[in-house]
PDB file of N, CA and C in Angstrom:
ATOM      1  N   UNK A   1       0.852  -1.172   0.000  1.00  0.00           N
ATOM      2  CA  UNK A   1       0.000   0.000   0.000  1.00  0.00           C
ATOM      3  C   UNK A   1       0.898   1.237   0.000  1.00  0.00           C
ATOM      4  N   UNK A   2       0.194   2.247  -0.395  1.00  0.00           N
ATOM      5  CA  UNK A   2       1.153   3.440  -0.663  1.00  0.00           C
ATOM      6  C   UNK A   2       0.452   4.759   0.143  1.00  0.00           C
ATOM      7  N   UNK A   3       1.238   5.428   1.149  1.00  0.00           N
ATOM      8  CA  UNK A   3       0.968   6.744   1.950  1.00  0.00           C
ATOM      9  C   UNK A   3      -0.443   7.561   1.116  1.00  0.00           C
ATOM     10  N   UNK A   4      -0.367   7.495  -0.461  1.00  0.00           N
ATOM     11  CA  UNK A   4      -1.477   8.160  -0.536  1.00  0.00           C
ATOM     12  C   UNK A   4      -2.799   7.249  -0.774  1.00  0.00           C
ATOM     13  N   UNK A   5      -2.975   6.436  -0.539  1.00  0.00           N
ATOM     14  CA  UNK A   5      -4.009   5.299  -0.262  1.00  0.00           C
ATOM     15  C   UNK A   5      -4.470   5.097   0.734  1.00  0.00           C
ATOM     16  N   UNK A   6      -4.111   5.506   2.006  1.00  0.00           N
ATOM     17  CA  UNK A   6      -4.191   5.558   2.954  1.00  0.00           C
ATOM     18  C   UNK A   6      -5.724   6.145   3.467  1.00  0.00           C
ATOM     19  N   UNK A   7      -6.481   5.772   4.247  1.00  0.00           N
ATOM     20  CA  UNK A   7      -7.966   6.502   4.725  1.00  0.00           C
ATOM     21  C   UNK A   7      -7.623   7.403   6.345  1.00  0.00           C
ATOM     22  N   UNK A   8      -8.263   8.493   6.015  1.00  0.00           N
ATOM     23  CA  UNK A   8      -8.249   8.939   7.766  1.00  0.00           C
ATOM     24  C   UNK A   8      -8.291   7.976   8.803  1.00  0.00           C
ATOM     25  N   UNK A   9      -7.531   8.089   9.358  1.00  0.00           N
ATOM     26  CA  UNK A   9      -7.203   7.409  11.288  1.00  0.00           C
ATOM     27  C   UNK A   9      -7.040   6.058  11.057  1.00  0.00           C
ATOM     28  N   UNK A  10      -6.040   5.397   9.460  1.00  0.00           N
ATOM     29  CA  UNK A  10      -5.416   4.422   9.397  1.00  0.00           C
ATOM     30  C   UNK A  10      -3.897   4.725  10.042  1.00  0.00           C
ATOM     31  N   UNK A  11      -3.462   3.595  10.344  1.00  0.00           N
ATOM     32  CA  UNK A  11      -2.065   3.600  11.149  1.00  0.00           C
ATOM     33  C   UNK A  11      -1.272   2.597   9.914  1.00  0.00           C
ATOM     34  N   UNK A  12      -0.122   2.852   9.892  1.00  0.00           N
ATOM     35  CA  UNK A  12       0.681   1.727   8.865  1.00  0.00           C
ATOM     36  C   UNK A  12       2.504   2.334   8.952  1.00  0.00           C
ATOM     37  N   UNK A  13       3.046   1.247   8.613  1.00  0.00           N
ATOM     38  CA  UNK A  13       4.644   1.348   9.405  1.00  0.00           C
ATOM     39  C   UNK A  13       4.711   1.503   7.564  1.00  0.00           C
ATOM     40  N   UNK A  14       6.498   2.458   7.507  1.00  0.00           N
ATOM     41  CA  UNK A  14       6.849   2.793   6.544  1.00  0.00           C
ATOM     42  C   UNK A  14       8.078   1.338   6.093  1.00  0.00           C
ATOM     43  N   UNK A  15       7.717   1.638   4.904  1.00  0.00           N
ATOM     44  CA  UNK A  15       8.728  -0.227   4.091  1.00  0.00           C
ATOM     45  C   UNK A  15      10.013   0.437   3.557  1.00  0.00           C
ATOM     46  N   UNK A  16       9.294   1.132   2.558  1.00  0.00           N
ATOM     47  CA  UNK A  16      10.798   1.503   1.638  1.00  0.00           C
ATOM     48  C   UNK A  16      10.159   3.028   1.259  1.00  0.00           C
ATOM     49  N   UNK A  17      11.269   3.599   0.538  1.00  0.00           N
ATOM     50  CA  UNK A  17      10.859   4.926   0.107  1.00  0.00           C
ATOM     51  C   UNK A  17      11.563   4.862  -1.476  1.00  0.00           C
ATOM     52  N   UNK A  18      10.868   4.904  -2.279  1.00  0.00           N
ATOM     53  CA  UNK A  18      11.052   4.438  -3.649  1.00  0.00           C
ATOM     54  C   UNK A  18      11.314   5.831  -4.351  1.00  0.00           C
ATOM     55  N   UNK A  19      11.458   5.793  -5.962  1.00  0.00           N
ATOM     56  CA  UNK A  19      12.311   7.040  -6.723  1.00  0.00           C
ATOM     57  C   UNK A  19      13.942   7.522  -6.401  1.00  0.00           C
ATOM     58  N   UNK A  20      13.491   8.358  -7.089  1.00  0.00           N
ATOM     59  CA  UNK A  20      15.360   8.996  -6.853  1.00  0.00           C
ATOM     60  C   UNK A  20      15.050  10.259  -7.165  1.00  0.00           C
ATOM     61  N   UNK A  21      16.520  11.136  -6.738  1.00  0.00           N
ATOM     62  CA  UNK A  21      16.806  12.546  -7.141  1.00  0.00           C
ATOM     63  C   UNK A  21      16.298  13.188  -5.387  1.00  0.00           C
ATOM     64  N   UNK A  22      15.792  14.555  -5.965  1.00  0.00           N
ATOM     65  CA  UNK A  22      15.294  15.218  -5.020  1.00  0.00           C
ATOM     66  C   UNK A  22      14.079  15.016  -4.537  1.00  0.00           C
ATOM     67  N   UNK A  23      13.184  14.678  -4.652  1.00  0.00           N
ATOM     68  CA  UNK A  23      12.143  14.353  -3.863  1.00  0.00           C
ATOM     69  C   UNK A  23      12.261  13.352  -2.923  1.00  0.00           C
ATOM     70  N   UNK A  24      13.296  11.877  -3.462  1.00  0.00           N
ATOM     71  CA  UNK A  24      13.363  11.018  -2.637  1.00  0.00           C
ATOM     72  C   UNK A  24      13.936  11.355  -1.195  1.00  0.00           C
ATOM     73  N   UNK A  25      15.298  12.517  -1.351  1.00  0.00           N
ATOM     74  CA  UNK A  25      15.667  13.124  -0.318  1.00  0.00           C
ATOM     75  C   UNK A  25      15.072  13.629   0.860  1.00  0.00           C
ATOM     76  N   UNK A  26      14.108  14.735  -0.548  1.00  0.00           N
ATOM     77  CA  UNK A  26      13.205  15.565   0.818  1.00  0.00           C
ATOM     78  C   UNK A  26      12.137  14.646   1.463  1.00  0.00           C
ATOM     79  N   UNK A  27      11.649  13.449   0.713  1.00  0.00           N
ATOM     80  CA  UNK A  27      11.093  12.325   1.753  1.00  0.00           C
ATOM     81  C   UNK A  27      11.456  12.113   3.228  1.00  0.00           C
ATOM     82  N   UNK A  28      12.849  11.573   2.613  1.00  0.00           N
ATOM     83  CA  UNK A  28      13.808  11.123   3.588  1.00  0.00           C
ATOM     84  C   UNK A  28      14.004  12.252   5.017  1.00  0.00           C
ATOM     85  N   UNK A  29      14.239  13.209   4.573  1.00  0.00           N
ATOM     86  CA  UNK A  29      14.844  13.975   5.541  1.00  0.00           C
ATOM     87  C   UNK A  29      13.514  14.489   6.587  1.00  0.00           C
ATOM     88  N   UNK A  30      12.201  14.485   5.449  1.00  0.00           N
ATOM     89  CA  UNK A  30      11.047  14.472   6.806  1.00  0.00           C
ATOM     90  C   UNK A  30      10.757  13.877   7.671  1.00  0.00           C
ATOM     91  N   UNK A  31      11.458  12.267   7.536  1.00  0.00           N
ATOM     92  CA  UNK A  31      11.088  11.446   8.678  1.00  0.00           C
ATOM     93  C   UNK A  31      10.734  10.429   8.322  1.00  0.00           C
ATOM     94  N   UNK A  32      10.319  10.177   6.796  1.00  0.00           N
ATOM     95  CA  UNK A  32       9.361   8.886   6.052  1.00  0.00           C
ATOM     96  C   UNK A  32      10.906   8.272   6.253  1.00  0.00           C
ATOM     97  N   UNK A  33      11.006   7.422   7.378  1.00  0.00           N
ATOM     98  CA  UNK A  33      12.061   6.594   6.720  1.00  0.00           C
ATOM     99  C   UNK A  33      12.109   5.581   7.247  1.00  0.00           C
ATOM    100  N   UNK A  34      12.357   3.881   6.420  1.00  0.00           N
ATOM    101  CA  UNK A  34      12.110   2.374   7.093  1.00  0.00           C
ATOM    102  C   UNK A  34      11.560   2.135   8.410  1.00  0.00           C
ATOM    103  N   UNK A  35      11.138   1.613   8.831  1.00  0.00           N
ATOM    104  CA  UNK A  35      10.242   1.879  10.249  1.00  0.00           C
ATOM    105  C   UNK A  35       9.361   3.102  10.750  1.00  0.00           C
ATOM    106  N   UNK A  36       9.607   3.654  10.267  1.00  0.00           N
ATOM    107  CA  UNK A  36       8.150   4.984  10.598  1.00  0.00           C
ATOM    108  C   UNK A  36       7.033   4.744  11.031  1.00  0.00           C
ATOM    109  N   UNK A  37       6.409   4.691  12.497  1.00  0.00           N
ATOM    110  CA  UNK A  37       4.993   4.619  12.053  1.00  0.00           C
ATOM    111  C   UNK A  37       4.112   5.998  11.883  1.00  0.00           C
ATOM    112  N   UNK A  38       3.247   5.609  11.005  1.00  0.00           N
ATOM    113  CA  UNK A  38       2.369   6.617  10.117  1.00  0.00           C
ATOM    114  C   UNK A  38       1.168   6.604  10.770  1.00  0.00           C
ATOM    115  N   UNK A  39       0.123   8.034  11.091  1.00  0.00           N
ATOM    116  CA  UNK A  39      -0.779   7.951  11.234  1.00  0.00           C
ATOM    117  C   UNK A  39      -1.242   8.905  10.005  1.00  0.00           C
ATOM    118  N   UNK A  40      -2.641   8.737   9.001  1.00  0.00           N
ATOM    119  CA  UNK A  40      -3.422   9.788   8.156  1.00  0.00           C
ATOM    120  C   UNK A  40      -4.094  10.331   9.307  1.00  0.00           C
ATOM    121  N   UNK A  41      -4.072  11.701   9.191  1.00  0.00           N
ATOM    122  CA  UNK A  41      -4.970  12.778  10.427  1.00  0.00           C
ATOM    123  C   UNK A  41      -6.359  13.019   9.648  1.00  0.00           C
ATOM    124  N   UNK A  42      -5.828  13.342   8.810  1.00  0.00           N
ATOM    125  CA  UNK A  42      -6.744  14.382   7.824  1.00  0.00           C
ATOM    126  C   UNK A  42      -6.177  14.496   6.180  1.00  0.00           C
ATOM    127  N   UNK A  43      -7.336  14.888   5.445  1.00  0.00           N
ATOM    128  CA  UNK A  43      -6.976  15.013   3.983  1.00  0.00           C
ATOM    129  C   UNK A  43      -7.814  16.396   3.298  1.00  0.00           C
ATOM    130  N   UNK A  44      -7.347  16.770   2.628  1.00  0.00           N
ATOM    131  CA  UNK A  44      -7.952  18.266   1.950  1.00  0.00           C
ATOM    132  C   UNK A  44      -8.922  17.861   1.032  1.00  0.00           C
ATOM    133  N   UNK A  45     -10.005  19.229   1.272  1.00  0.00           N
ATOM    134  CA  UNK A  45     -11.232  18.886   0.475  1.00  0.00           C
ATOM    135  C   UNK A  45     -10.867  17.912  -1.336  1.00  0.00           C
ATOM    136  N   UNK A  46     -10.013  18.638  -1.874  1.00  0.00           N
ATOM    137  CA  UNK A  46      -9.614  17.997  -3.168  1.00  0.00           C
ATOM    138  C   UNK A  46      -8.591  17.130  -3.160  1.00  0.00           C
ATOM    139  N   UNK A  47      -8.365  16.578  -1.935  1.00  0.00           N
ATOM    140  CA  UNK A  47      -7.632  15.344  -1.737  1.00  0.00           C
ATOM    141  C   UNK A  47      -6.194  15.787  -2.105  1.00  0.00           C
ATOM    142  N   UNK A  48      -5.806  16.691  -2.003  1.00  0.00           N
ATOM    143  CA  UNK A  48      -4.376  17.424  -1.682  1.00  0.00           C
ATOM    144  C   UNK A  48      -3.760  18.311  -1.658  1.00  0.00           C
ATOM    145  N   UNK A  49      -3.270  18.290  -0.366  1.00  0.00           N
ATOM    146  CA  UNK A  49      -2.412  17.766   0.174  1.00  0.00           C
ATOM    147  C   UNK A  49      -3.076  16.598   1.364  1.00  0.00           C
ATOM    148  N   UNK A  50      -2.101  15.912   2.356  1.00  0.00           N
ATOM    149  CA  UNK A  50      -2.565  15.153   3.063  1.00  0.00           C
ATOM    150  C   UNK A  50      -1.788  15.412   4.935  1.00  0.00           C
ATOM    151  N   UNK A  51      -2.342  15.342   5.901  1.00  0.00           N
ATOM    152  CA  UNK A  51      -1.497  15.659   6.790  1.00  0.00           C
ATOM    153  C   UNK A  51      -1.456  14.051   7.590  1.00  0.00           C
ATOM    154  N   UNK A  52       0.013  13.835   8.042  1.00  0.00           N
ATOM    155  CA  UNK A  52      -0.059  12.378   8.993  1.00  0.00           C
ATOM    156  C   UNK A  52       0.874  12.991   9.889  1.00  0.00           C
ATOM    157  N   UNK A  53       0.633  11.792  10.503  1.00  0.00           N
ATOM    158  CA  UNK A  53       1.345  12.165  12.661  1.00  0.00           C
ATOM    159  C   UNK A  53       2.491  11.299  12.554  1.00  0.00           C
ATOM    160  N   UNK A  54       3.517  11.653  12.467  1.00  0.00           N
ATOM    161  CA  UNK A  54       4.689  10.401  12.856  1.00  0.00           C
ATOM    162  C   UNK A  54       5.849  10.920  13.753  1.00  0.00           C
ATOM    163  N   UNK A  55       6.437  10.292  14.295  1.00  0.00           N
ATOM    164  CA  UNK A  55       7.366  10.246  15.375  1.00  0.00           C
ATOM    165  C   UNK A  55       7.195  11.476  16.717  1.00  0.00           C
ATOM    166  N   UNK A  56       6.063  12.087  16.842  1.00  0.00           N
ATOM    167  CA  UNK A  56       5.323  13.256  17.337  1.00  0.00           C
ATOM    168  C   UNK A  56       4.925  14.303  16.941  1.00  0.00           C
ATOM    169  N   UNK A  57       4.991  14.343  15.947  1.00  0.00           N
ATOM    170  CA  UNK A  57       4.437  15.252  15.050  1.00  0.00           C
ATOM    171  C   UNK A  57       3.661  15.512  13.782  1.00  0.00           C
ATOM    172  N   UNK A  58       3.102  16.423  13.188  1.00  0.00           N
ATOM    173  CA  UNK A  58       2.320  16.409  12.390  1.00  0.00           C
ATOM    174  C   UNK A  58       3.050  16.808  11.098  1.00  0.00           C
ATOM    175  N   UNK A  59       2.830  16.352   9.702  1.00  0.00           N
ATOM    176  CA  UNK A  59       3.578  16.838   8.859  1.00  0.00           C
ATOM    177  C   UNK A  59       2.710  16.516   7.535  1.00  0.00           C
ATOM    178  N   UNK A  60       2.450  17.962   6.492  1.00  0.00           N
ATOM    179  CA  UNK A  60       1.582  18.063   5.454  1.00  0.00           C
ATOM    180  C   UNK A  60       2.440  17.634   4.581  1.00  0.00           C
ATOM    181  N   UNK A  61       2.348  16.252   3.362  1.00  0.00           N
ATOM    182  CA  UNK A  61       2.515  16.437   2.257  1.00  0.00           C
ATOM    183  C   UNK A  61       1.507  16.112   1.142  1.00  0.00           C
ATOM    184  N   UNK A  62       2.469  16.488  -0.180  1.00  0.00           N
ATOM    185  CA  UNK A  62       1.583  16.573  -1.425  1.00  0.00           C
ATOM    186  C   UNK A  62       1.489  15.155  -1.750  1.00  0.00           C
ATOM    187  N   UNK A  63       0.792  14.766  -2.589  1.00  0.00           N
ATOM    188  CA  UNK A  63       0.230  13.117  -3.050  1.00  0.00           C
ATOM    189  C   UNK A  63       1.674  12.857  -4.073  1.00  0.00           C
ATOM    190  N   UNK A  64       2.374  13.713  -4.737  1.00  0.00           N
ATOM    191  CA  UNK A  64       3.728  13.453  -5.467  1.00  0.00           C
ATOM    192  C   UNK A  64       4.442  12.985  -4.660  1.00  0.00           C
ATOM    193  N   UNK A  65       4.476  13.589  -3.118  1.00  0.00           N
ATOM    194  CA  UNK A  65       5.763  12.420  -2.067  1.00  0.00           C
ATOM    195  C   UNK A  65       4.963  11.778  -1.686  1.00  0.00           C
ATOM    196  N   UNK A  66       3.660  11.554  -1.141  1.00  0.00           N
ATOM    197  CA  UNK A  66       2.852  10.204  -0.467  1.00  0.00           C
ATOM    198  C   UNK A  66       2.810   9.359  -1.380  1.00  0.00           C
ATOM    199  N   UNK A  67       3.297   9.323  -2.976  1.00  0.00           N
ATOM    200  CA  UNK A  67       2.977   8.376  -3.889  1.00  0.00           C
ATOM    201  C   UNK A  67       4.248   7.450  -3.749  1.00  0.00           C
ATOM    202  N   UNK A  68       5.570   7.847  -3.407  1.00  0.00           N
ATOM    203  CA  UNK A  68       6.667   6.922  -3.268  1.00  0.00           C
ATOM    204  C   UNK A  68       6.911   6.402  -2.382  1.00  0.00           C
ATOM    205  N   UNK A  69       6.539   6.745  -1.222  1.00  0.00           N
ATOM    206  CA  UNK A  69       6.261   6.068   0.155  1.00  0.00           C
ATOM    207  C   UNK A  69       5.361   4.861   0.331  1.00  0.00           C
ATOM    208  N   UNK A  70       6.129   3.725   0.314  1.00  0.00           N
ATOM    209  CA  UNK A  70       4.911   2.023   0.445  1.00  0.00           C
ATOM    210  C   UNK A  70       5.368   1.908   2.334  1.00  0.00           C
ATOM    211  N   UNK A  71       4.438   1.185   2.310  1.00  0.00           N
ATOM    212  CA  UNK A  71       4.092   1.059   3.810  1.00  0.00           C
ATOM    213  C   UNK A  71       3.234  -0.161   3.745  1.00  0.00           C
ATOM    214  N   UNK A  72       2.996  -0.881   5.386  1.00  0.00           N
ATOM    215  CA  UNK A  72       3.079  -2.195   5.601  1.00  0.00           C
ATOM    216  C   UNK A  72       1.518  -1.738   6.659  1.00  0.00           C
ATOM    217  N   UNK A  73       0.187  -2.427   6.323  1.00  0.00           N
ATOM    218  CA  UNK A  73      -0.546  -1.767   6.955  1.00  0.00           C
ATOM    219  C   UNK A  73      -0.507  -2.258   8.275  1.00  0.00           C
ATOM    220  N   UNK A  74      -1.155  -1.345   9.664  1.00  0.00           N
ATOM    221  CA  UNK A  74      -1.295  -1.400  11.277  1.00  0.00           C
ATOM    222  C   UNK A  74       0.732  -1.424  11.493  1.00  0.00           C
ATOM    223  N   UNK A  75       0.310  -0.138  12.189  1.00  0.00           N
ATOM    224  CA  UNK A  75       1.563   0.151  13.057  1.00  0.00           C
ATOM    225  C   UNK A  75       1.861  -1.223  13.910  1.00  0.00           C
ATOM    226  N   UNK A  76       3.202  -1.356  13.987  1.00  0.00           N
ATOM    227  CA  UNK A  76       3.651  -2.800  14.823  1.00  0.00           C
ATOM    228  C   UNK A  76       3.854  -1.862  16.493  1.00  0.00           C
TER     229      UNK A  76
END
């Protein structure tokens, strides 16, 4: 399953973070990284951007980085 597939107040641990270049980076450096767990908070009326809760905090992205992000569903 992939971060933007995700439904409000699903939980799911992060797998891999897929692509290259710069986006994969700025993935990376937000926190999406192997073990993550993910919560979806909320999603925008036109379905983007998306906001999730991970490691204590809240963090908005666009469906272009939630699309390379696969994840393993229910937080362990």
């Amino acid at each position: 399953m992939k971060l933007e597939d995700m439904k409000c107040g699903d939980t799911a641990t992060v797998v891999r973070v897929t692509g290259s270049g710069q986006l994969r980076k700025r993935v990376l450096d937000l926190g999406l990284t192997r073990g993550a767990k993910v919560k979806l908070v909320r999603v925008a009326p036109l379905g983007d951007p998306i906001e999730i809760e991970l490691r204590g905090y809240r963090l908005t992205v666009r469906k272009a980085e939630a699309s390379i992000v696969e994840l393993e569903e229910g937080a362990r």
